[in-house]
N, C-alpha and C. Protein backbone atom coordinates (compact mmCIF):
# COMPACT_ATOMS: atom_id res chain seq x y z
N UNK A 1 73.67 131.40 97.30
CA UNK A 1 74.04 130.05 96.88
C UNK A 1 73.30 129.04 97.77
N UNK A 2 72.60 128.49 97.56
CA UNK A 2 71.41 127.28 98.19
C UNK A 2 72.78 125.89 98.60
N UNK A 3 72.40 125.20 99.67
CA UNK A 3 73.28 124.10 99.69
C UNK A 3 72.64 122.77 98.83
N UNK A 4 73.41 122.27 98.58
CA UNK A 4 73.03 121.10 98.07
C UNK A 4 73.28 119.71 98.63
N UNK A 5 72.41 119.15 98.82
CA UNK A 5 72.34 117.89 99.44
C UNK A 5 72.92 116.67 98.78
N UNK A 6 74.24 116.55 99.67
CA UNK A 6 75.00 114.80 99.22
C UNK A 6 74.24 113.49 99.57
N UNK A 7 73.25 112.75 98.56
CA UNK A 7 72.77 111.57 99.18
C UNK A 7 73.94 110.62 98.16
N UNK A 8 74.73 110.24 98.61
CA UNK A 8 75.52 108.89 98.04
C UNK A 8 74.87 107.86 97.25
N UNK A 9 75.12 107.56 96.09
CA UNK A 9 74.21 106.41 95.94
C UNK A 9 74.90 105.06 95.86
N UNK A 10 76.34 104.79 95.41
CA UNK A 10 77.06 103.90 95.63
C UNK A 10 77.51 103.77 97.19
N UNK A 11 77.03 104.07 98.07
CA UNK A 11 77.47 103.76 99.37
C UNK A 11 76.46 102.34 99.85
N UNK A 12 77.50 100.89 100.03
CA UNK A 12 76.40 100.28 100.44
C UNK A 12 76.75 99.55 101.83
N UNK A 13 75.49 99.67 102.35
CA UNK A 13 74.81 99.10 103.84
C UNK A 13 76.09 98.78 104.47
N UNK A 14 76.80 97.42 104.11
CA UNK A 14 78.01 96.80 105.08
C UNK A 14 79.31 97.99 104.82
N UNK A 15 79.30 98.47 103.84
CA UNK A 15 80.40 99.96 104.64
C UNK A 15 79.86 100.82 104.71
N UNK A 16 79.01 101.52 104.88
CA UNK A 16 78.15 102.24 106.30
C UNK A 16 78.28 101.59 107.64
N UNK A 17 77.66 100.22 107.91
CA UNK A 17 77.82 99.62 109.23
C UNK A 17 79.74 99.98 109.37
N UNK A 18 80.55 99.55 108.47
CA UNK A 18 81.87 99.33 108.68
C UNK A 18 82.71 100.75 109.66
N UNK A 19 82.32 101.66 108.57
CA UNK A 19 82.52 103.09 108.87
C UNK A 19 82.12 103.31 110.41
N UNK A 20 80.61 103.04 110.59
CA UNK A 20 80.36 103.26 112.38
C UNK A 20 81.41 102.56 112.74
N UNK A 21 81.11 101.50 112.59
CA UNK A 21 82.19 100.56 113.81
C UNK A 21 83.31 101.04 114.18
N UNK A 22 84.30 101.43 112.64
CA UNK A 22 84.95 101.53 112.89
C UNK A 22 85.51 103.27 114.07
N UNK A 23 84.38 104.00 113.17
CA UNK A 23 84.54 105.71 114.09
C UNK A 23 84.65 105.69 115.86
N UNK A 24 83.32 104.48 115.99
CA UNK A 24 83.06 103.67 117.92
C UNK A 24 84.30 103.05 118.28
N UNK A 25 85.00 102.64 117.39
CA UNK A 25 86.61 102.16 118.36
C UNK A 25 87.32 102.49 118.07
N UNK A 26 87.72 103.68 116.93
CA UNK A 26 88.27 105.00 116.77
C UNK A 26 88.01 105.42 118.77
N UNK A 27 87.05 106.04 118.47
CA UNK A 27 86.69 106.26 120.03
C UNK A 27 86.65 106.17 120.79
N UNK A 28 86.57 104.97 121.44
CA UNK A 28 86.71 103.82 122.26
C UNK A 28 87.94 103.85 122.94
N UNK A 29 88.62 103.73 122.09
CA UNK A 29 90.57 103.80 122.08
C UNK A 29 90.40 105.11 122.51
N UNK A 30 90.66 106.47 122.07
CA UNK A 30 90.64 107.63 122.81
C UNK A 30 90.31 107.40 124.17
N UNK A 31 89.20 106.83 124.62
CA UNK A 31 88.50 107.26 125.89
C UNK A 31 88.88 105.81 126.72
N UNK A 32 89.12 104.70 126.59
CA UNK A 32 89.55 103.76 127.13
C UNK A 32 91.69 104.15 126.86
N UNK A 33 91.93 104.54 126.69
CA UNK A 33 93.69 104.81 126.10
C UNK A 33 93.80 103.24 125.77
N UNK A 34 93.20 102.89 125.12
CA UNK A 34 93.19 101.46 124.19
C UNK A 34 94.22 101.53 122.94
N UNK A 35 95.56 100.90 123.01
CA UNK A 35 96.24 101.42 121.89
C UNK A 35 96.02 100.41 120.84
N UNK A 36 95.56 99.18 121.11
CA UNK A 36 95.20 98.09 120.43
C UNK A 36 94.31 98.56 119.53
N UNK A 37 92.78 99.09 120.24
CA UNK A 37 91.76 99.45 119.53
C UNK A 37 92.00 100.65 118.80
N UNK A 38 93.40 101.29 118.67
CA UNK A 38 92.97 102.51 117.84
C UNK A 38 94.08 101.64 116.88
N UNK A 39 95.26 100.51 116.99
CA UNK A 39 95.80 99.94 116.05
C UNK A 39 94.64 99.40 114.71
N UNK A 40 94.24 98.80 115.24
CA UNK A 40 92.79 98.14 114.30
C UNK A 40 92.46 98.42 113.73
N UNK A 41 92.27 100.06 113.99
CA UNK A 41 91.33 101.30 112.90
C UNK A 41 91.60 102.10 112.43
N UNK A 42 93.46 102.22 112.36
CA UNK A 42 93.75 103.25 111.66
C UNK A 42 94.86 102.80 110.67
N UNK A 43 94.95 103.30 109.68
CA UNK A 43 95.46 103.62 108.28
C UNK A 43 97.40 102.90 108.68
N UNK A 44 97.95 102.82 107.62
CA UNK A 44 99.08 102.79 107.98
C UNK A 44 100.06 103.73 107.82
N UNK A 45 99.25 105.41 107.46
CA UNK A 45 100.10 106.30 107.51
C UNK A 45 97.98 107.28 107.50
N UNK A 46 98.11 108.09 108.77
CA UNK A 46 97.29 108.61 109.39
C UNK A 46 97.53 109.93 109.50
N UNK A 47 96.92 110.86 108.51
CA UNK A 47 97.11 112.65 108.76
C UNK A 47 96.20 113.10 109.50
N UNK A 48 96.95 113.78 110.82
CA UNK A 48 96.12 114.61 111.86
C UNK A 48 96.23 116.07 111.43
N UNK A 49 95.02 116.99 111.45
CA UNK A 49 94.59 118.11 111.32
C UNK A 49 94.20 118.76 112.64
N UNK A 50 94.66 118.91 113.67
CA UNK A 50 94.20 119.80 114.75
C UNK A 50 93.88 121.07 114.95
N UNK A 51 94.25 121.92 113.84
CA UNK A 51 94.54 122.99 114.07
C UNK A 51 93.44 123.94 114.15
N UNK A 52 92.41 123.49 113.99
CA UNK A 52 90.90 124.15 114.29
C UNK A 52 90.75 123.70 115.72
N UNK A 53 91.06 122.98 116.31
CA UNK A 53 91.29 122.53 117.84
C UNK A 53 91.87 122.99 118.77
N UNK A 54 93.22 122.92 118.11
CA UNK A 54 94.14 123.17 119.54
C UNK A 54 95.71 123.61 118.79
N UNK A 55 96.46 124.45 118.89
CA UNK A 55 97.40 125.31 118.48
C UNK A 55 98.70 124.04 118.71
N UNK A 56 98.31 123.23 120.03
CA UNK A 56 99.57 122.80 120.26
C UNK A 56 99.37 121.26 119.59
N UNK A 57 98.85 120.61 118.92
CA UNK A 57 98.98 119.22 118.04
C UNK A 57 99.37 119.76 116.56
N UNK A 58 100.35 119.12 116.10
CA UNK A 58 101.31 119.99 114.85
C UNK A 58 100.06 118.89 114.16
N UNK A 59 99.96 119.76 112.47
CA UNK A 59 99.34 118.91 111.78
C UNK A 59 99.99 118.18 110.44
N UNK A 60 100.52 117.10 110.88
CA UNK A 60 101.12 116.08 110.44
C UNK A 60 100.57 114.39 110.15
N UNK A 61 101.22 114.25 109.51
CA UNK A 61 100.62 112.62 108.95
C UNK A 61 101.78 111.41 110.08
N UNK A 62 101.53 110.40 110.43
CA UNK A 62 101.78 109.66 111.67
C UNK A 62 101.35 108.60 110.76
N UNK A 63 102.93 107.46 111.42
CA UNK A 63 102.64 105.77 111.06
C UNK A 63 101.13 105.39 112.34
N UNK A 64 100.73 104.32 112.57
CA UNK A 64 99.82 103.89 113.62
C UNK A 64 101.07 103.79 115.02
N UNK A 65 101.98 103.43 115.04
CA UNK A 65 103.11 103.68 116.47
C UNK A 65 102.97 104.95 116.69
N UNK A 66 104.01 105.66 115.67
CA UNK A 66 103.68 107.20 116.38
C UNK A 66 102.39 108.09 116.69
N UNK A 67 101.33 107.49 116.09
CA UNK A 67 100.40 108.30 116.35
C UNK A 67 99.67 108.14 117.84
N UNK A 68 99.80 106.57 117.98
CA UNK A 68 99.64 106.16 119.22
C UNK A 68 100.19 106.35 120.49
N UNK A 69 101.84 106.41 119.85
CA UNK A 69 102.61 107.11 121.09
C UNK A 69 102.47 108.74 121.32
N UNK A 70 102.38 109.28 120.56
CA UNK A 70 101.63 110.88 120.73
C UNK A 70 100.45 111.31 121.73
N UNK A 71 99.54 110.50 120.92
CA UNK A 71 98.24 110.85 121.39
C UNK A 71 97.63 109.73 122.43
N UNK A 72 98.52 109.12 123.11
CA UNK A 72 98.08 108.23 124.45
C UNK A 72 99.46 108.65 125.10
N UNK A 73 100.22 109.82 124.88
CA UNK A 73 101.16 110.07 125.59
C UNK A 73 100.39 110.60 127.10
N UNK A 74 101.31 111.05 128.07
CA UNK A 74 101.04 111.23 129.23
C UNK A 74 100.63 112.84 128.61
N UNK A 75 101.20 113.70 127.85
CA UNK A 75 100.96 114.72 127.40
C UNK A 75 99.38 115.13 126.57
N UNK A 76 98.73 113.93 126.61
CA UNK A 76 97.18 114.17 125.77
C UNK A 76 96.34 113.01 126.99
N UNK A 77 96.09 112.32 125.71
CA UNK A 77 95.10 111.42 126.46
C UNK A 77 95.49 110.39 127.39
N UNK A 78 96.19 110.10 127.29
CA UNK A 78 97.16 109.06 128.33
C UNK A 78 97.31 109.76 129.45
N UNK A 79 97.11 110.45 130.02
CA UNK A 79 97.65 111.82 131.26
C UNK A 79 96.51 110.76 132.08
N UNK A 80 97.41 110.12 133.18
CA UNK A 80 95.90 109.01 134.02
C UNK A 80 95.03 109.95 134.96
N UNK A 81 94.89 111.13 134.72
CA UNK A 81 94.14 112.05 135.59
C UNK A 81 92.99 112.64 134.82
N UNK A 82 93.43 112.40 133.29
CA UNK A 82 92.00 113.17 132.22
C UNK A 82 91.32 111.36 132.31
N UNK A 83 90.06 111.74 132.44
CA UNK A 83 88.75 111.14 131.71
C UNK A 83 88.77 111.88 130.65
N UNK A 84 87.72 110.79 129.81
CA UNK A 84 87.40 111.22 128.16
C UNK A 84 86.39 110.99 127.72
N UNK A 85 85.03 111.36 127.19
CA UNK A 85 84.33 110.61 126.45
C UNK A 85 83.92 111.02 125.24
N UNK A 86 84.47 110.49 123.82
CA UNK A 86 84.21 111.05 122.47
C UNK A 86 82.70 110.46 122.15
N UNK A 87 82.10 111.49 122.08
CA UNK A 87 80.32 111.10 121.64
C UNK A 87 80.43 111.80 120.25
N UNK A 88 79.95 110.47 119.52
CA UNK A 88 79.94 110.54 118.00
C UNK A 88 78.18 111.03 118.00
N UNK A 89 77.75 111.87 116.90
CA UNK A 89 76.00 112.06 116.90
C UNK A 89 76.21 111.97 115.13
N UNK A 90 74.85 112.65 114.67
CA UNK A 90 75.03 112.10 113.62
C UNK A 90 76.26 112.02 112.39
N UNK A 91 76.23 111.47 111.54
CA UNK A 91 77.28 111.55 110.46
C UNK A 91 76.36 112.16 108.96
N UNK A 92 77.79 112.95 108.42
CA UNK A 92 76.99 113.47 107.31
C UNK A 92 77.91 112.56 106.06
N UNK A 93 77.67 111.56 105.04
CA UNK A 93 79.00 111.35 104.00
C UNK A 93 79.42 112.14 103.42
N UNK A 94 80.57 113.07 103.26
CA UNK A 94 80.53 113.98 102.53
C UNK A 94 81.06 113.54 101.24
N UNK A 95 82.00 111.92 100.76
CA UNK A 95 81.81 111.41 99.41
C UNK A 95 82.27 110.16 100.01
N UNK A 96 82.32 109.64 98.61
CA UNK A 96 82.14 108.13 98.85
C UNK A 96 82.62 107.94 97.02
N UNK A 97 83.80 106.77 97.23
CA UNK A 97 84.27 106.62 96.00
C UNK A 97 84.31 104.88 96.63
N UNK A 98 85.10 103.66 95.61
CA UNK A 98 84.92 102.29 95.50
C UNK A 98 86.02 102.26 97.06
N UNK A 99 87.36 102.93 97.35
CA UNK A 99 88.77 103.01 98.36
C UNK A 99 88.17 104.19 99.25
N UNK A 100 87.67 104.70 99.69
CA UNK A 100 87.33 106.31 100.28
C UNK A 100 86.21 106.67 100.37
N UNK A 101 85.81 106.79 101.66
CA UNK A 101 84.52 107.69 102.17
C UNK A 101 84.89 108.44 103.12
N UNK A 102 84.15 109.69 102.96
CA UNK A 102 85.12 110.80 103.63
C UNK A 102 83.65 111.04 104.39
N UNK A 103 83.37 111.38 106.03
CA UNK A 103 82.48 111.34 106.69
C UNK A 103 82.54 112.49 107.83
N UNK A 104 81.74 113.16 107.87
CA UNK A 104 81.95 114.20 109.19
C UNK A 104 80.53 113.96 110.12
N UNK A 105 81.48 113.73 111.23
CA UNK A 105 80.44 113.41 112.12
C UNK A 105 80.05 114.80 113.48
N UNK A 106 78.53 114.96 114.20
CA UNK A 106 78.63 115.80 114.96
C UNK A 106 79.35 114.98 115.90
N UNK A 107 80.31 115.96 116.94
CA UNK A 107 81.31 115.06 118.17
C UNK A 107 81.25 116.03 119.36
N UNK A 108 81.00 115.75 120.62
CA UNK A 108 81.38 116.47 121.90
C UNK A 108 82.10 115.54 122.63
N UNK A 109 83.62 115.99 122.24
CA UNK A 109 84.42 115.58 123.32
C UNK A 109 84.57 115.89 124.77
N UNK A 110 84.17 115.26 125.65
CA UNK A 110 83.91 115.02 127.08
C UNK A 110 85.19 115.28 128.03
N UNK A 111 85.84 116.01 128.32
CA UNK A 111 86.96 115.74 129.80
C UNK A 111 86.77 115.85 131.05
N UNK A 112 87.17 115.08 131.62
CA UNK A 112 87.29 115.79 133.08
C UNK A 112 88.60 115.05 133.49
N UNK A 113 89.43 116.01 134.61
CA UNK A 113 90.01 115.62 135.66
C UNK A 113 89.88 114.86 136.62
N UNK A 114 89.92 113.66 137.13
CA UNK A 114 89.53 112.63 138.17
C UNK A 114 90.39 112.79 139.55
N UNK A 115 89.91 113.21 140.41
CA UNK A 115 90.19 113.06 141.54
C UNK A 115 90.97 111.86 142.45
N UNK A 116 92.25 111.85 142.52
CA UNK A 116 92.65 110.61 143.18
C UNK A 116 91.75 110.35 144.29
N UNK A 117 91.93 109.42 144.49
CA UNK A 117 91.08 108.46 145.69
C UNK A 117 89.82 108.11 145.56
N UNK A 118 88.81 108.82 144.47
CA UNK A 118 87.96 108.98 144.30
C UNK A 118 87.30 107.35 144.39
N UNK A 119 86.42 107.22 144.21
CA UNK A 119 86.20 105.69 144.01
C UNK A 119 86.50 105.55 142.59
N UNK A 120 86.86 104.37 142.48
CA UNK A 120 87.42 103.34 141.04
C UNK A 120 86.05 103.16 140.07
N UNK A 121 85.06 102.95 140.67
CA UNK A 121 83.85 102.60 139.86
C UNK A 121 83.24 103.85 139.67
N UNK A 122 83.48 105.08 140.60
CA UNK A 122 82.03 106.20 140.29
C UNK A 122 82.85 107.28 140.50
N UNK A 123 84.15 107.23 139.32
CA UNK A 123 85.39 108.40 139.70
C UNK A 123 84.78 109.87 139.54
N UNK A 124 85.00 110.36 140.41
CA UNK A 124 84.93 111.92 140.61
C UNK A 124 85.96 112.83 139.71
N UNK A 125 85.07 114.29 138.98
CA UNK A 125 86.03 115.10 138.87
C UNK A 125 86.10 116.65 139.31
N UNK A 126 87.08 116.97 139.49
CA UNK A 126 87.13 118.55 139.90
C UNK A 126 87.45 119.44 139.22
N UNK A 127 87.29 119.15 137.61
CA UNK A 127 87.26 120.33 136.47
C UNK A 127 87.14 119.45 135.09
N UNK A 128 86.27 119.98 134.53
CA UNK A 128 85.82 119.46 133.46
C UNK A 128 85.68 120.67 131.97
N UNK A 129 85.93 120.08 130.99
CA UNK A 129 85.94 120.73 129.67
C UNK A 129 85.52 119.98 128.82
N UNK A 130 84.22 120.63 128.27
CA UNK A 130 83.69 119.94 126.68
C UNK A 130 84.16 120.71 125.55
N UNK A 131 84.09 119.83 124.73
CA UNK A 131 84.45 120.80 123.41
C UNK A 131 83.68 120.19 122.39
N UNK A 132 82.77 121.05 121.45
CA UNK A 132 81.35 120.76 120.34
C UNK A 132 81.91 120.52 119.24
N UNK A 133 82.14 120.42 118.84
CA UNK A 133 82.69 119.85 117.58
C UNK A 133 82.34 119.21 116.30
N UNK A 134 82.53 118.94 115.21
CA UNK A 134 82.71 118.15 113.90
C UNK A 134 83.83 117.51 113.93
N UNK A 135 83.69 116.20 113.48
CA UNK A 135 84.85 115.29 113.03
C UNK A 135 84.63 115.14 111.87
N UNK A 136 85.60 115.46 111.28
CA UNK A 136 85.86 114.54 109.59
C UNK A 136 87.05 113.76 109.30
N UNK A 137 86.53 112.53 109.29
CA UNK A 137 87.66 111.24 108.92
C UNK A 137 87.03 110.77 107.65
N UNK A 138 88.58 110.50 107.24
CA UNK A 138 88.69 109.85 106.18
C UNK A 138 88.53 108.14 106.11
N UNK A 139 87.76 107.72 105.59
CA UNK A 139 88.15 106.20 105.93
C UNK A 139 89.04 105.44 103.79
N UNK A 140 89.96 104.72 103.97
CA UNK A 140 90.73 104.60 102.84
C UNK A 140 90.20 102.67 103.26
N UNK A 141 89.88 102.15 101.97
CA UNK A 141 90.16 100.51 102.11
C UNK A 141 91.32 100.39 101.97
N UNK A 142 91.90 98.90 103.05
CA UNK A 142 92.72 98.55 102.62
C UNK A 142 92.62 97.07 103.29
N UNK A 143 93.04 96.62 102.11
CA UNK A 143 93.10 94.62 102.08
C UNK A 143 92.17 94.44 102.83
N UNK A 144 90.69 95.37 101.98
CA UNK A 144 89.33 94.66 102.23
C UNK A 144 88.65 95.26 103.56
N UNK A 145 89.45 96.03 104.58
CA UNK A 145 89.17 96.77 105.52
C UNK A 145 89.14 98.31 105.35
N UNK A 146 88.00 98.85 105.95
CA UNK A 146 87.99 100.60 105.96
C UNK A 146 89.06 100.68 107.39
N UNK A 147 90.12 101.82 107.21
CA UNK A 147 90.77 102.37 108.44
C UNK A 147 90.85 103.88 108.01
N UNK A 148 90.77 104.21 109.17
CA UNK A 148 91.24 106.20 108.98
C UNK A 148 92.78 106.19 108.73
N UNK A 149 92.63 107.14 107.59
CA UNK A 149 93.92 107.93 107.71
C UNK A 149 93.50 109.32 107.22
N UNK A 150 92.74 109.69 107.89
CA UNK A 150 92.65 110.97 108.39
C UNK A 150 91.98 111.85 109.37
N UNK A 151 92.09 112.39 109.84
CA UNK A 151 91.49 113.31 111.09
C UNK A 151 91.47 114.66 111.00
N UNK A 152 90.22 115.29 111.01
CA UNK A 152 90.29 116.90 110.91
C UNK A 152 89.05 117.28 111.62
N UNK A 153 88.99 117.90 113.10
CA UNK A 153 88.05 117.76 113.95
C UNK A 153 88.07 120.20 113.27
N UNK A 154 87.09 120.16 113.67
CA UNK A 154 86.31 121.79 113.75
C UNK A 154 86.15 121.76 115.16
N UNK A 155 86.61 122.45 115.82
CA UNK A 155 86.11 123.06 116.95
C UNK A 155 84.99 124.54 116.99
N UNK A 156 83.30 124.11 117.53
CA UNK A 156 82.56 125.10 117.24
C UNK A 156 82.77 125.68 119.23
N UNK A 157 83.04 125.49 119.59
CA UNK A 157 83.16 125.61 121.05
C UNK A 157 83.00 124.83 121.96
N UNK A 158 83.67 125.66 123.06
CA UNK A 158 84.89 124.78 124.55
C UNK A 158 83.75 125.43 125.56
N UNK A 159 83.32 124.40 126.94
CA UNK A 159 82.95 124.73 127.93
C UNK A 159 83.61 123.82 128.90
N UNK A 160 84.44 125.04 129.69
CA UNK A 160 85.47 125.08 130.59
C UNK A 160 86.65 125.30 129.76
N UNK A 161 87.79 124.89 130.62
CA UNK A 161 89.17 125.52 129.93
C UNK A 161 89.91 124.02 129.59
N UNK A 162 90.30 123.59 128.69
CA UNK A 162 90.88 122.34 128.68
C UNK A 162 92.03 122.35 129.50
N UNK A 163 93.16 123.23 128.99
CA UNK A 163 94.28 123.41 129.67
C UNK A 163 94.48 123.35 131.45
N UNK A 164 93.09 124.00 132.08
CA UNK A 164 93.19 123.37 133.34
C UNK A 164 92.22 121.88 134.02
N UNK A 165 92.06 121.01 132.82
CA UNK A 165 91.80 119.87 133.03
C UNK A 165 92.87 118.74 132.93
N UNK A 166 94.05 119.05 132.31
CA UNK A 166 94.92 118.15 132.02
C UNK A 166 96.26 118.78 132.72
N UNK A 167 95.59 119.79 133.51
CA UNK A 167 97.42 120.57 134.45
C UNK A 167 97.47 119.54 135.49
């Protein structure tokens, strides 16, 4: 079976730009624990898919509060000892309707553990875990804005152990 190539043809220019923007402070928020910036960009009812990730994020759909209080809990990304950095690479569309473009992007999520005392500007860490990945979000319009309400990351592989970056 040969693959076949999705070129979109109703996808135009200002939601493409929209979509980045919005995936970069999707991100942003992760790695800054910005709860503002992930308010902005997500859906008002948001389904998380982890389960190609990580055993322990249930995969459930979340208002923008709870999802925020979850996932900037002290238990994920909020833990003030993980660093983060979500690096988006390219995006593939995988469709695109007039409300919905569904987009998977390549992603290596970045951790490390930061060292108290470390300096504030050039923080140190003493265990670090990447993980290679695909993201696929959903982006849905609404009242004229693209936001995610959805999340379903692939994990292709982990270097280091996450679990002892966030102990």
């Amino acid at each position: 079976m040969a693959f076949e190539l999705y070129i979109p043809e109703n996808l135009q220019f200002h939601d493409y730009l929209a979509i980045v923007q919005t995936a970069r402070t999707f991100a942003d928020g992760y790695d800054k624990k910005d709860a503002a910036r992930l308010r902005a960009v997500v859906g008002p009812v948001i389904e998380v898919d982890y389960r190609l990730v990580s055993e322990t994020i249930p995969n459930k759909s979340y208002t923008p509060d709870d999802f925020i209080a979850e996932f900037l809990s002290p238990n994920l990304l909020g833990n003030e000892k993980l660093l983060t950095q979500h690096l988006l690479g390219q995006c593939y569309v995988k469709s695109v309707s007039d409300d919905e473009i569904v987009v998977e992007f390549q992603q290596i999520a970045g951790h490390g553990r930061y060292i108290e005392g470390s300096h504030p500007l050039k923080k140190q860490v003493d265990k670090t875990s990447d993980g290679k990945s695909y993201m696929e979000q959903r982006y849905t319009k609404i009242d004229g804005r693209w936001k995610i309400t959805r999340l379903k990351p692939s994990l292709l592989y982990e270097i280091g152990e996450f679990n002892d970056v966030v102990s």
